[in-house]
Protein backbone atom coordinates (compact mmCIF):
# COMPACT_ATOMS: atom_id res chain seq x y z
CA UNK A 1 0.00 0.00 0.00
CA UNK A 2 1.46 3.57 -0.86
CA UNK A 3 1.46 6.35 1.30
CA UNK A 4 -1.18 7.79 -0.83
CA UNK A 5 -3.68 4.65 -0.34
CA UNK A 6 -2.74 4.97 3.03
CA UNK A 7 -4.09 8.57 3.38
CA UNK A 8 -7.72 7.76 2.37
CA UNK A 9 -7.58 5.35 5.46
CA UNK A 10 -6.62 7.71 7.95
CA UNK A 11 -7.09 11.25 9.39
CA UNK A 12 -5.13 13.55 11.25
CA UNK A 13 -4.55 12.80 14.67
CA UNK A 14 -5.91 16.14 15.80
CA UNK A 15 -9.08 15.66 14.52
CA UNK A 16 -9.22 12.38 16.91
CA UNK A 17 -7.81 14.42 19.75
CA UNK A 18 -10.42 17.43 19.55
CA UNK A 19 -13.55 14.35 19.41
CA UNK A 20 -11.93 13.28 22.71
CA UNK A 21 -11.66 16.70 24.06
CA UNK A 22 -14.98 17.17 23.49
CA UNK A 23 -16.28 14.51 25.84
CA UNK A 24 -17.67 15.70 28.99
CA UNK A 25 -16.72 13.81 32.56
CA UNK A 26 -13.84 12.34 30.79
CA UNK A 27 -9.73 13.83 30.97
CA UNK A 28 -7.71 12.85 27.81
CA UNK A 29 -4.45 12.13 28.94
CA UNK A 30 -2.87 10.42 25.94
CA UNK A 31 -3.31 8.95 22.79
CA UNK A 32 -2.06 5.44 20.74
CA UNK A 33 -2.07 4.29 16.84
CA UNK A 34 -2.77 1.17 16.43
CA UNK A 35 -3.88 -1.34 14.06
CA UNK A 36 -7.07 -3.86 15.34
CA UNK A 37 -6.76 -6.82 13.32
CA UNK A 38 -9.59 -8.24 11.66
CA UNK A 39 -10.83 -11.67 10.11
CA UNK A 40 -11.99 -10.58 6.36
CA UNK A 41 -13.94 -13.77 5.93
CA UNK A 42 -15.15 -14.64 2.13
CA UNK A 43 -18.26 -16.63 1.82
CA UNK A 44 -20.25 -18.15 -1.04
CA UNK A 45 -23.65 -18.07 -1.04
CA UNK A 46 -26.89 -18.52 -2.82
CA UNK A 47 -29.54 -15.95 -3.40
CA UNK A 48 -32.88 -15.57 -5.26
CA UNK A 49 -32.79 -13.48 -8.03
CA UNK A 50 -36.53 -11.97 -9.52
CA UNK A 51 -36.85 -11.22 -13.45
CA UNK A 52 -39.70 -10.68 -15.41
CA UNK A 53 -41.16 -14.04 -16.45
CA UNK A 54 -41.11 -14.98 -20.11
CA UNK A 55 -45.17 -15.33 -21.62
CA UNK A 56 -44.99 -19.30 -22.15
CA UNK A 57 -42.91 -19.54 -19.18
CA UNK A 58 -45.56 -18.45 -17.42
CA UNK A 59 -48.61 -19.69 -18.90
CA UNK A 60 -47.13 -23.35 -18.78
CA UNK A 61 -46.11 -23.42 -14.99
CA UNK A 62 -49.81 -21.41 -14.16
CA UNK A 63 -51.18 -24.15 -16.64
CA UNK A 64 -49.37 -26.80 -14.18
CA UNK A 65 -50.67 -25.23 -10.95
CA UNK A 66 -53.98 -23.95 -11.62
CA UNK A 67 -55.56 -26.36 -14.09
CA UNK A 68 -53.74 -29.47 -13.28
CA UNK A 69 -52.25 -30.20 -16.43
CA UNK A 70 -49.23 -31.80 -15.83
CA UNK A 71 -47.46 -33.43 -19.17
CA UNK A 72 -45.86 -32.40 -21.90
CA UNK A 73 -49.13 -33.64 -24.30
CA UNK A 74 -51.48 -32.73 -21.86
CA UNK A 75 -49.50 -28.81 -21.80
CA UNK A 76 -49.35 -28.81 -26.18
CA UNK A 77 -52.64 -29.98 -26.62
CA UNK A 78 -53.88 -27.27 -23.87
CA UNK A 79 -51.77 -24.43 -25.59
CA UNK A 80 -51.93 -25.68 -29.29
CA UNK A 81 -48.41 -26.34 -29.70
CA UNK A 82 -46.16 -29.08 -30.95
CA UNK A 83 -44.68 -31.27 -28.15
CA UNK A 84 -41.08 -30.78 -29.06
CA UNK A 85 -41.72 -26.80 -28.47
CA UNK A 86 -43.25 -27.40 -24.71
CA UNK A 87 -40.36 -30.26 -24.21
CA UNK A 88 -37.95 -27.57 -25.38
CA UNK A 89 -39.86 -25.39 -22.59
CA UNK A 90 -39.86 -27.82 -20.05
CA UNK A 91 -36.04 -28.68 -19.84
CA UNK A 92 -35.66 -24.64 -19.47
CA UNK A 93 -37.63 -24.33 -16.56
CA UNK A 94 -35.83 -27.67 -14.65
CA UNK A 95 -32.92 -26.14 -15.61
CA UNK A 96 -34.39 -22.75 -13.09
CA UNK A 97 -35.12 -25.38 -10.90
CA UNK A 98 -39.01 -24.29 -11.53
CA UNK A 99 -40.40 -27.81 -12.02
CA UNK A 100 -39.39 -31.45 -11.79
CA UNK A 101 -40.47 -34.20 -13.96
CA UNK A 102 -40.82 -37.75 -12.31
CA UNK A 103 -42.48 -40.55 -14.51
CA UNK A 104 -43.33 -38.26 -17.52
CA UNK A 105 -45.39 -36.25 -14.90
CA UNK A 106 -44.83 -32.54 -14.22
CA UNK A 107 -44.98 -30.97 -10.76
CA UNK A 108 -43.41 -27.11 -9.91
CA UNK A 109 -40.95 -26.53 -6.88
CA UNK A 110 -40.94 -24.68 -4.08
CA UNK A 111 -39.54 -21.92 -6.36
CA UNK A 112 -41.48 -22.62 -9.15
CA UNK A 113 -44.86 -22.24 -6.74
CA UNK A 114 -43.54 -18.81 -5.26
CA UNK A 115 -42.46 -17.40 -8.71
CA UNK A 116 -46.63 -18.24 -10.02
CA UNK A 117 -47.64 -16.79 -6.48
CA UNK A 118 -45.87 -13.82 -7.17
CA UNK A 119 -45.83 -13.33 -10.76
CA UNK A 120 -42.19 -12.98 -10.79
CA UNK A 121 -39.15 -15.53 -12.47
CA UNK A 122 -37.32 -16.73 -9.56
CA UNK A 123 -34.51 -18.07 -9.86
CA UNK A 124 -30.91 -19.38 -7.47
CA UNK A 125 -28.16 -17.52 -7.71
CA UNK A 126 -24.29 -17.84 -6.53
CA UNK A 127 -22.82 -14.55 -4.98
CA UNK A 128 -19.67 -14.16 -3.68
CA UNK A 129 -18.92 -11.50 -0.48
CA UNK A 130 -16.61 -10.82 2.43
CA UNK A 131 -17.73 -10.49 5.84
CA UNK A 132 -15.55 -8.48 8.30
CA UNK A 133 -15.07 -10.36 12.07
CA UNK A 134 -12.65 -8.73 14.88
CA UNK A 135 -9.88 -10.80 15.51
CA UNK A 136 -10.39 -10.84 19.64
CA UNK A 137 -14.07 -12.13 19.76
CA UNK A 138 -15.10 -12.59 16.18
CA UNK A 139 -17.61 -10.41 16.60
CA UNK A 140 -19.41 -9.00 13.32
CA UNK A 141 -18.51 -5.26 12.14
CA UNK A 142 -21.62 -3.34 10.82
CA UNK A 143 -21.61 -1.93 7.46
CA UNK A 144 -19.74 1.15 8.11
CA UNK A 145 -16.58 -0.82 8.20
CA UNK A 146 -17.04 -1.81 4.60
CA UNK A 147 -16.63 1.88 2.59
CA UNK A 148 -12.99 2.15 3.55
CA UNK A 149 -10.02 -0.18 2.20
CA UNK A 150 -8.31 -1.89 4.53
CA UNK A 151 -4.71 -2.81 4.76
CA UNK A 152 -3.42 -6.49 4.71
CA UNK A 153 0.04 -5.18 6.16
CA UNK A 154 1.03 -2.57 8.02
CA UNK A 155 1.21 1.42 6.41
CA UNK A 156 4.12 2.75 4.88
CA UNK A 157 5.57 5.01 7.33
CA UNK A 158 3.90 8.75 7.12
CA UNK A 159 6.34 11.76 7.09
CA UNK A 160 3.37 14.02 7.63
CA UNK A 161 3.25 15.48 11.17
CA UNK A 162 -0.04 15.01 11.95
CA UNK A 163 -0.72 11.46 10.27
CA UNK A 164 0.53 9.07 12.87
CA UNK A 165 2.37 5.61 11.79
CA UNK A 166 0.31 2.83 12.80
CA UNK A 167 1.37 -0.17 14.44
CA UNK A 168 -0.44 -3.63 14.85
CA UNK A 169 -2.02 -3.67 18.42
CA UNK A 170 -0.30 -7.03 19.46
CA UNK A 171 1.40 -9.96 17.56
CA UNK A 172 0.20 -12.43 20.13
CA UNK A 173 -3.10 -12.96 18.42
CA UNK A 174 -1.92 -13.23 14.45
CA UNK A 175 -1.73 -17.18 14.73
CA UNK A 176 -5.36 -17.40 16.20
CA UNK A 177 -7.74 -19.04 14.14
CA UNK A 178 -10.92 -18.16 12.70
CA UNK A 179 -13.71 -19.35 14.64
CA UNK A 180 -16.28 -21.13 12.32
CA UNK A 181 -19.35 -20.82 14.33
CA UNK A 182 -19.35 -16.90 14.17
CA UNK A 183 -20.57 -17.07 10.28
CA UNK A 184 -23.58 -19.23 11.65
CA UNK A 185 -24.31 -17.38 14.67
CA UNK A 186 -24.24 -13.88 12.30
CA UNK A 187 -26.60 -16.07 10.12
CA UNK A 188 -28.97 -16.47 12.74
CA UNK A 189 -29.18 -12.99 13.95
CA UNK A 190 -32.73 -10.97 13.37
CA UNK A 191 -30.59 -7.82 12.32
CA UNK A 192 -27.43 -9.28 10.21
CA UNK A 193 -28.46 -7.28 7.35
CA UNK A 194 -26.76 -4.46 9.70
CA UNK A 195 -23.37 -6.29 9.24
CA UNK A 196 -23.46 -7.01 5.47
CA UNK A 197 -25.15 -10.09 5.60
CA UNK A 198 -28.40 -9.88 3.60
CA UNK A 199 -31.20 -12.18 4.83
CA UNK A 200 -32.17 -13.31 1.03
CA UNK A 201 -28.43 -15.28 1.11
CA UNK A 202 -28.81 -18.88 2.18
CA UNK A 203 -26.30 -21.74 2.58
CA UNK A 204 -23.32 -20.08 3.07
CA UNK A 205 -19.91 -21.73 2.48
CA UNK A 206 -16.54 -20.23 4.19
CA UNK A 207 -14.30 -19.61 0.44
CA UNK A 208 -10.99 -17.87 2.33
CA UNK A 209 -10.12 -15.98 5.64
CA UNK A 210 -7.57 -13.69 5.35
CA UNK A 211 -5.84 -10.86 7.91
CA UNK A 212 -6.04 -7.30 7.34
CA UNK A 213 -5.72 -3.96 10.27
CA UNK A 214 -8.53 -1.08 10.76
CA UNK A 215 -6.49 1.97 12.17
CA UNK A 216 -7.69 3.08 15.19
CA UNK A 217 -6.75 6.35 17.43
CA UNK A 218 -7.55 5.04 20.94
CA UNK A 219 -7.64 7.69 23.20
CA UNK A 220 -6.90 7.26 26.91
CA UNK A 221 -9.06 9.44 29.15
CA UNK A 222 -9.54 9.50 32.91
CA UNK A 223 -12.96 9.36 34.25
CA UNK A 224 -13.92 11.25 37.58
CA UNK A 225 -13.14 8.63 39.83
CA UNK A 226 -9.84 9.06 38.17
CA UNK A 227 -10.11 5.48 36.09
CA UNK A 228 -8.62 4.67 32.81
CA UNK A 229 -11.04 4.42 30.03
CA UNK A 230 -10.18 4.38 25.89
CA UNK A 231 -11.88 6.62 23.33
CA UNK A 232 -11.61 5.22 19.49
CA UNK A 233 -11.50 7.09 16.40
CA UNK A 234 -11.50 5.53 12.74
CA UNK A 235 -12.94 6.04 9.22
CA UNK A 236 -15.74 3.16 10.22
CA UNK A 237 -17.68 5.86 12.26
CA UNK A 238 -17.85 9.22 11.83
CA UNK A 239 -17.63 10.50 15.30
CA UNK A 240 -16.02 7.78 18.17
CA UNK A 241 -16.10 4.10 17.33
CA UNK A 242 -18.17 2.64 20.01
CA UNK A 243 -17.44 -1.02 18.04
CA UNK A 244 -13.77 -0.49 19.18
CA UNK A 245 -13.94 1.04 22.20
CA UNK A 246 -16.52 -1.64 23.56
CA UNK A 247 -13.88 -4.05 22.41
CA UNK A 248 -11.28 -2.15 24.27
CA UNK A 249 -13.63 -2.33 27.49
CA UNK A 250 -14.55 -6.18 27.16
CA UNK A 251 -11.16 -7.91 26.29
CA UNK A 252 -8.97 -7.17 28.97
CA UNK A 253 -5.94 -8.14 27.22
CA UNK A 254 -6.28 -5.28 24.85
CA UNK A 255 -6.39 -2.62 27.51
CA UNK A 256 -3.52 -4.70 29.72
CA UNK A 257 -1.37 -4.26 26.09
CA UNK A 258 -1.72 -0.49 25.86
CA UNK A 259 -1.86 0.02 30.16
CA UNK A 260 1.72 -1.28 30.27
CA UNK A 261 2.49 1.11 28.07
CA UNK A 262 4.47 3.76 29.94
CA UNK A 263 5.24 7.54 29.28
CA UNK A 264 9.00 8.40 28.86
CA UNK A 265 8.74 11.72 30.91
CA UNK A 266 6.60 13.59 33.13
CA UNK A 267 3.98 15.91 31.43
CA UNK A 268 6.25 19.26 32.62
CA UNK A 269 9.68 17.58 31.45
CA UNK A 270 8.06 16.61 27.98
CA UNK A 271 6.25 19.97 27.39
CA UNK A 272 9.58 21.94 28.08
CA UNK A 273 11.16 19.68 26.00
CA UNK A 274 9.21 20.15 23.14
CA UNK A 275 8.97 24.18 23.83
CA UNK A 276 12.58 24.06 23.43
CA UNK A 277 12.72 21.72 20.15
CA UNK A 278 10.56 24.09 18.89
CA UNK A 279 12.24 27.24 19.33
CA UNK A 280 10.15 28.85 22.49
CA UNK A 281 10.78 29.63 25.75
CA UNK A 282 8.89 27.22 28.24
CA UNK A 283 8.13 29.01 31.32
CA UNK A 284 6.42 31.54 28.82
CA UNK A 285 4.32 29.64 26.76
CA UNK A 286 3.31 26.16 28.73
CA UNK A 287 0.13 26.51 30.95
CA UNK A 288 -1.76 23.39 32.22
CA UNK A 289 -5.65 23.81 32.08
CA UNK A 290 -7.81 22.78 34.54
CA UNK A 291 -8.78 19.53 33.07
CA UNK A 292 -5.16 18.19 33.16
CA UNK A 293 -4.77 19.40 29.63
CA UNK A 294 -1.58 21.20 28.86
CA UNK A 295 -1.19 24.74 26.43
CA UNK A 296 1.06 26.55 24.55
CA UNK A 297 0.52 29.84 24.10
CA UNK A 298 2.18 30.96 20.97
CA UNK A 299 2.49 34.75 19.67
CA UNK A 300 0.19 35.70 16.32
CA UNK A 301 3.15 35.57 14.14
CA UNK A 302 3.79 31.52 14.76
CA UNK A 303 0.20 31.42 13.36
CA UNK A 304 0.03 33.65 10.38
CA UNK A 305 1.89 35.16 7.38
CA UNK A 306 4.23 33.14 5.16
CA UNK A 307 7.02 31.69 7.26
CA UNK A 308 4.09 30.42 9.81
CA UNK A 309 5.63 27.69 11.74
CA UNK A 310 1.89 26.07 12.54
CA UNK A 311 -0.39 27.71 10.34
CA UNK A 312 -3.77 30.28 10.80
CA UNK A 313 -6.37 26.94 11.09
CA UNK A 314 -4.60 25.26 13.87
CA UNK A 315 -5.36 27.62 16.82
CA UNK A 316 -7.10 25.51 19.55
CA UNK A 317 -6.02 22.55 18.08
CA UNK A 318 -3.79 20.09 19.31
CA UNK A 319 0.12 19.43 18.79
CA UNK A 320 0.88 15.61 18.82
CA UNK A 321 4.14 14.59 20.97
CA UNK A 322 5.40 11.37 21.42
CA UNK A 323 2.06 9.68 22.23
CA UNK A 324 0.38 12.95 23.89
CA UNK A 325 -0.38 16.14 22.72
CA UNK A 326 -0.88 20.11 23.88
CA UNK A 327 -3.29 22.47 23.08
CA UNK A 328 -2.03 24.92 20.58
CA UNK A 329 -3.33 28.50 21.58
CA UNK A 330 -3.51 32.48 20.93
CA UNK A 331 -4.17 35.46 22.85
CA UNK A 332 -5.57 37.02 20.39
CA UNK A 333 -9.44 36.60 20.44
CA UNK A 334 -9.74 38.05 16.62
CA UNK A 335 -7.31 35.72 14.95
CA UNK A 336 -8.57 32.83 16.74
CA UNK A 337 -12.10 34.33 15.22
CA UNK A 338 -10.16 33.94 12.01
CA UNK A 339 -9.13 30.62 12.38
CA UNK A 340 -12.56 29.67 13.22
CA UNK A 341 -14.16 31.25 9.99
CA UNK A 342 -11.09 29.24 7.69
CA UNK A 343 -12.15 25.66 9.97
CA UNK A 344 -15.48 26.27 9.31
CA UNK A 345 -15.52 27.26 5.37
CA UNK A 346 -13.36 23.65 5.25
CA UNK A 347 -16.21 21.68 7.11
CA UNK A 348 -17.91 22.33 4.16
CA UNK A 349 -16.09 19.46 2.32
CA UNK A 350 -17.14 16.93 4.96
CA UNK A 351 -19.90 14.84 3.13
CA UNK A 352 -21.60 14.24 6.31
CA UNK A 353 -22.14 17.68 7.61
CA UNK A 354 -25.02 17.83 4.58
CA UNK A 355 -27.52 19.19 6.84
CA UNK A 356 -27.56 23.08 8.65
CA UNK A 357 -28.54 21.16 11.88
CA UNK A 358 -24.98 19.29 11.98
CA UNK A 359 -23.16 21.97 10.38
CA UNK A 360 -24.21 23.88 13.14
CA UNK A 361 -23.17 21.34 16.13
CA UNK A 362 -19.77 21.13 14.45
CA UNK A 363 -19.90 24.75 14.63
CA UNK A 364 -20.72 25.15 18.44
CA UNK A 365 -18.24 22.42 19.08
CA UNK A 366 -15.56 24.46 17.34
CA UNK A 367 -16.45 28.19 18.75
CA UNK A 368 -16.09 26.48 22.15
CA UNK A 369 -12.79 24.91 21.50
CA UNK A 370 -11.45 28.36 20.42
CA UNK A 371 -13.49 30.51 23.52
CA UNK A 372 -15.37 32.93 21.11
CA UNK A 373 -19.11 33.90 20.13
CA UNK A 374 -20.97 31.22 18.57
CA UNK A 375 -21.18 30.57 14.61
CA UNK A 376 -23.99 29.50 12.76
CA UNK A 377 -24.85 28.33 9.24
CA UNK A 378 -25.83 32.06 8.31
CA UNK A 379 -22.95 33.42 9.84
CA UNK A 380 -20.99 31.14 7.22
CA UNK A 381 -23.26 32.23 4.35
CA UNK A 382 -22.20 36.03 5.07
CA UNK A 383 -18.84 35.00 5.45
CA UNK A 384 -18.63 32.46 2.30
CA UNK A 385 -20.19 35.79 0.71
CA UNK A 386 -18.10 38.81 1.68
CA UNK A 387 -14.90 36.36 0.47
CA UNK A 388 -17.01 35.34 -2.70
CA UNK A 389 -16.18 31.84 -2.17
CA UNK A 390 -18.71 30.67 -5.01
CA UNK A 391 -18.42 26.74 -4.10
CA UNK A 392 -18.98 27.41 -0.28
CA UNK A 393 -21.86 29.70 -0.97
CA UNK A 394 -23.40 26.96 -3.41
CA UNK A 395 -23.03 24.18 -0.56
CA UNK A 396 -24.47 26.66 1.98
CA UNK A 397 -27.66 27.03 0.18
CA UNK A 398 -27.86 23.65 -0.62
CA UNK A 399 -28.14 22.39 2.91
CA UNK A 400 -31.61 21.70 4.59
């Protein structure tokens, strides 16, 4: 996979890091990249597949049903054709599995009944599709999982600063097999149509199983009783990944593998140390919040003009740092009402913000992160306006 395919299965890691932020009663403390490994499980299965009948098909299998005419003389006679046409006929619709023949008499299948009933050509079909499975519980993923590629090795390494490199969550479960029950079980479930198994598929056949890794941001938070908890982030949901993070909660080996995971340096130690990487002075620009969360408070100039070290859109957003990450911040409440109105004009790229109502959560969400009066939809339609931005404006007033 190239670095490029890589991109369209990951995000920046600040856009993980402000979701977590977000969440109330909960203290993000640091944050991992991992790859979950999953079972991508193909299957063969058949289906029934409705066409328009043909006229004589129909007529001879509702001659065979209705009126009880049920051989090939009986059918020309009844029809006024020769025998070697409804013969010709007949062998068709066996070969649909419509009727049977059994001592020169006729009778229609179960198929063959429902397709009359109906007044629709049934007929069995083969169909091929893979099924996703986690790798811990074989557990189904729902549908969501299945509009993003996913890697069968691990990602090229990423030179860009805020795309993380991924690495598989733990090698101790690559040799475990595939547990053949959890295709049947997902078979029997009311609501498997939910995980990309339709109902209309019937006996299903295991063809392959094969690895491949879902990244996943997993976010460790402290709750107010001060206990860990993990926070996932990943292209198969578009706000946290509950299917992860309930994983995270249930196996215990998968929070034991990240737990033992320890920090290099206190929070103060590796906040002056990255002050000083950077170029700034650390007992002017490193705060710690209230909620354990730790800011650097930059002048204007680190934000804006062409030799910009961080760039206009990143105030209030957060820095990553060997596995944790600070709060990037100004002083200045105009530019950071700047950077707002350039976040904002880029949310409308997102293809799920297509309504005003969720344009305008993602809006509240960001006005708080930057502390400043409240934008709204019309806000962004004067805005989008006074800059002429003719695509914005045309999104804007497409939203409902």
């Amino acid at each position: 996979m190239t670095s490029n395919e890589a991109r369209r299965i990951t995000f920046p890691v600040y856009r993980a890091l402000e979701r977590a932020n977000r969440v109330s009663d909960l203290r993000p403390k640091r944050y991992f990249t991992v790859l979950f490994p999953l079972w991508q499980v193909g299957i063969r299965a058949k289906f029934l597949d409705s066409q328009p009948y043909e006229v004589l098909d129909k007529f001879l299998e509702r001659a065979v049903t209705e009126c009880g005419i049920n051989t090939v003389d009986g059918l020309a006679t009844f029809f006024g054709l020769r025998p070697s046409v409804i013969r010709r006929l007949v062998a068709f619709l066996i070969k649909l599995g419509h009727i049977e023949m059994r001592g020169g008499e006729i009778t229609l299948t179960t198929i063959g009944s429902r397709s009359v009933a109906m007044s629709v050509r049934y007929t069995i079909k083969h169909i091929e599709q893979e099924l996703l499975f986690d790798s811990f519980t074989c557990s189904p993923l729902p549908k969501t999982y299945y509009s993003i590629p996913l890697p069968t090795e691990p990602l090229p390494p990423c030179e860009e600063t805020y795309r993380q490199n991924f690495r598989p969550l733990s090698a101790r479960f690559a040799g475990k097999p595939f547990q053949a029950k959890a295709l049947s079980e997902l078979a029997a479930q009311p609501d498997r149509d939910d995980f990309n198994l339709p109902k209309e598929f019937t006996d299903l056949t295991t063809t392959s199983v094969n690895t491949v890794y879902l990244p996943v941001y997993l976010v460790r938070a402290a709750n107010e009783d001060g206990a860990d908890t993990y926070l996932a982030f990943s292209r198969g949901a578009n706000d946290r990944d509950v299917f992860i993070e309930r994983l995270c909660a249930d196996v215990p080996s998968i929070k034991h593998t990240l737990d033992v995971e320890k920090t290099n340096d206190e929070p103060d130690i590796l906040w002056t140390k990255w002050a000083s990487k950077n170029g700034f002075e650390p007992a002017q620009v490193l705060s710690e919040l209230p909620n354990g969360v730790w800011r650097a408070t930059l002048p204007n100039d680190v934000f804006t003009g062409a030799a910009s070290k961080f760039g206009l859109p990143m105030i209030g957003s957060y820095r990553p740092f060997e596995q944790h990450f600070i709060q990037l911040w100004c002083n200045d409440a105009r530019l950071r009402r700047r950077a707002a109105e350039e976040r904002a004009l880029s949310f409308l790229k997102t293809p799920q913000l297509n309504t005003r109502a969720a344009l305008n959560e993602q809006l509240t969400y960001l006005c708080q992160q930057l502390e400043i009066d409240t934008l709204n939809a019309d806000d962004l339609c004067v805005i989008a306006r006074n800059r002429d931005e003719s695509q914005a404006i045309e999104i804007l007033d497409s939203l409902v």
